[in-house]
N, C-alpha and C. Protein backbone atom coordinates (compact mmCIF):
# COMPACT_ATOMS: atom_id res chain seq x y z
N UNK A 1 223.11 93.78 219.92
CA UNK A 1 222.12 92.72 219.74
C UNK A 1 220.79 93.27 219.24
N UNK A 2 219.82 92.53 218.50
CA UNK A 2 218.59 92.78 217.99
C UNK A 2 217.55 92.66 219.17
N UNK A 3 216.96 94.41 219.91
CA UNK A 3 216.32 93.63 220.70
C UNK A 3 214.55 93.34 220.50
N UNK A 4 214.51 93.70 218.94
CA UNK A 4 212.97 93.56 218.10
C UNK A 4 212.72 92.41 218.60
N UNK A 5 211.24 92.67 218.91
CA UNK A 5 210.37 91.35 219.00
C UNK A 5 209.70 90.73 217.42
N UNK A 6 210.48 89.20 217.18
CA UNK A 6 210.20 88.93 216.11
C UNK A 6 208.86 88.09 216.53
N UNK A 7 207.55 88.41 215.77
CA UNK A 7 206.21 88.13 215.89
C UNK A 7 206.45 87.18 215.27
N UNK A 8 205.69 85.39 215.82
CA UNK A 8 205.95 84.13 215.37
C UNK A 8 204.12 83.59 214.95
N UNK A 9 203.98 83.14 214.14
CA UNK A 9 202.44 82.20 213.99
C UNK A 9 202.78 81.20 214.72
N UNK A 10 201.71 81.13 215.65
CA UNK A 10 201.45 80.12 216.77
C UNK A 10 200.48 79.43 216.17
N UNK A 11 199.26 79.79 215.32
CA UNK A 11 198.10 78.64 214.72
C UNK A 11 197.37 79.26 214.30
N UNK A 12 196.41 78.88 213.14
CA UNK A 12 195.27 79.58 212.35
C UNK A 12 194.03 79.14 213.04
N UNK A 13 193.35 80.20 213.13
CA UNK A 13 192.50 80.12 214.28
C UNK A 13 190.92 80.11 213.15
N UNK A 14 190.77 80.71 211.69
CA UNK A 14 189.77 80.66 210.96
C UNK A 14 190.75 80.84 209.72
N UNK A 15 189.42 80.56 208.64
CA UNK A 15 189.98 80.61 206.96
C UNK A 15 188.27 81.28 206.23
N UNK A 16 188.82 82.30 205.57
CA UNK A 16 187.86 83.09 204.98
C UNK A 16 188.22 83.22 203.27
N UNK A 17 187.29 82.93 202.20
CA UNK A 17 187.67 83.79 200.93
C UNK A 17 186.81 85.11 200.59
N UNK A 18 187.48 86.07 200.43
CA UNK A 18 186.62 87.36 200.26
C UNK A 18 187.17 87.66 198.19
N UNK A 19 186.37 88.49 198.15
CA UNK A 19 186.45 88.70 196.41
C UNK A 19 186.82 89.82 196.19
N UNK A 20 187.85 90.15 195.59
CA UNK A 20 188.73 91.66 195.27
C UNK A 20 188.89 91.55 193.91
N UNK A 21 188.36 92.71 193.23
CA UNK A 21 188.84 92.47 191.39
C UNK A 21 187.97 91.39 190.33
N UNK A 22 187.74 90.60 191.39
CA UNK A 22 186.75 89.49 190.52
C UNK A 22 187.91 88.27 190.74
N UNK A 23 188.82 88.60 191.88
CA UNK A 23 189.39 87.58 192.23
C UNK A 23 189.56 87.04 193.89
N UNK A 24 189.18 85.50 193.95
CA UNK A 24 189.19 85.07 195.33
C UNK A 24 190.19 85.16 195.84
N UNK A 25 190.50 85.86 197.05
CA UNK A 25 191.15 86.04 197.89
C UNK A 25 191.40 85.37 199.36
N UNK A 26 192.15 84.16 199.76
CA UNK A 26 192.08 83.29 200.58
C UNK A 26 192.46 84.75 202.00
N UNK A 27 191.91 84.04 203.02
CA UNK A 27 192.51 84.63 204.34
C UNK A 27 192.76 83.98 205.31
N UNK A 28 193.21 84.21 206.28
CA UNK A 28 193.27 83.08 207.28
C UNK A 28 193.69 84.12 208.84
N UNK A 29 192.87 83.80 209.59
CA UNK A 29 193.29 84.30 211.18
C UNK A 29 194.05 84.03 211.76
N UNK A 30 195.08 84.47 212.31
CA UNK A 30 196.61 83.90 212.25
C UNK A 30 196.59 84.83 214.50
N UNK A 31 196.91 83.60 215.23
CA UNK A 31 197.20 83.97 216.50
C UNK A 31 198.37 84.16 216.47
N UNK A 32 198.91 85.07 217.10
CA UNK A 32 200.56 84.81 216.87
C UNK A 32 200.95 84.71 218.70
N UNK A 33 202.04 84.10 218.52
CA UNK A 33 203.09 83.31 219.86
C UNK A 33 202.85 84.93 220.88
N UNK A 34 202.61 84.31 221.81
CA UNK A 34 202.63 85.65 223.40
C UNK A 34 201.62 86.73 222.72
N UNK A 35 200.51 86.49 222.53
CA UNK A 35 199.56 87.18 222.06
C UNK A 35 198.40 86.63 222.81
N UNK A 36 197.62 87.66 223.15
CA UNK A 36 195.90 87.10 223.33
C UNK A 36 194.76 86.97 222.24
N UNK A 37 194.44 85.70 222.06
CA UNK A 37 193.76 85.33 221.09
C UNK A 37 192.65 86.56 220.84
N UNK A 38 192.61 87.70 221.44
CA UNK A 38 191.83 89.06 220.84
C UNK A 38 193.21 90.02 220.28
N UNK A 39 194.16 89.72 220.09
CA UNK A 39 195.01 90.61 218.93
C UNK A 39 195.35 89.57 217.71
N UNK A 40 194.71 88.44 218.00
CA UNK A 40 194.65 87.57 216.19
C UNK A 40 194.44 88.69 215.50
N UNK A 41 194.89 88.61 214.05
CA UNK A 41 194.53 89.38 213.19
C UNK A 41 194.86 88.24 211.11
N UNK A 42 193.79 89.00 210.54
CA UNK A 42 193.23 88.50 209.59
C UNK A 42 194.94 88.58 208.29
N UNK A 43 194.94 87.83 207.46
CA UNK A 43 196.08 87.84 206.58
C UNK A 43 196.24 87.29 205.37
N UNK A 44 196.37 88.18 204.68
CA UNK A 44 196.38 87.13 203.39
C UNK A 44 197.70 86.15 202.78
């Protein structure tokens, strides 16, 4: 059996555009399922 923990998005918690190249780059703060909203982490 697979016993990896598959990491699930539970809800976007913020939305950011940052500029790379001369191109906008959307982001979004992503909580994920059995996580504490201090290991959110940023994603493009």
């Amino acid at each position: 059996p697979d016993m990896s923990l598959s990491e699930k998005p539970e809800s976007i918690l913020d939305r950011q555009e940052g500029v790379m190249r001369n191109k906008t780059i959307p982001f979004v703060k992503i909580l994920w399922k059995n996580r504490p909203e201090r290991e959110a982490t940023w994603e493009t």
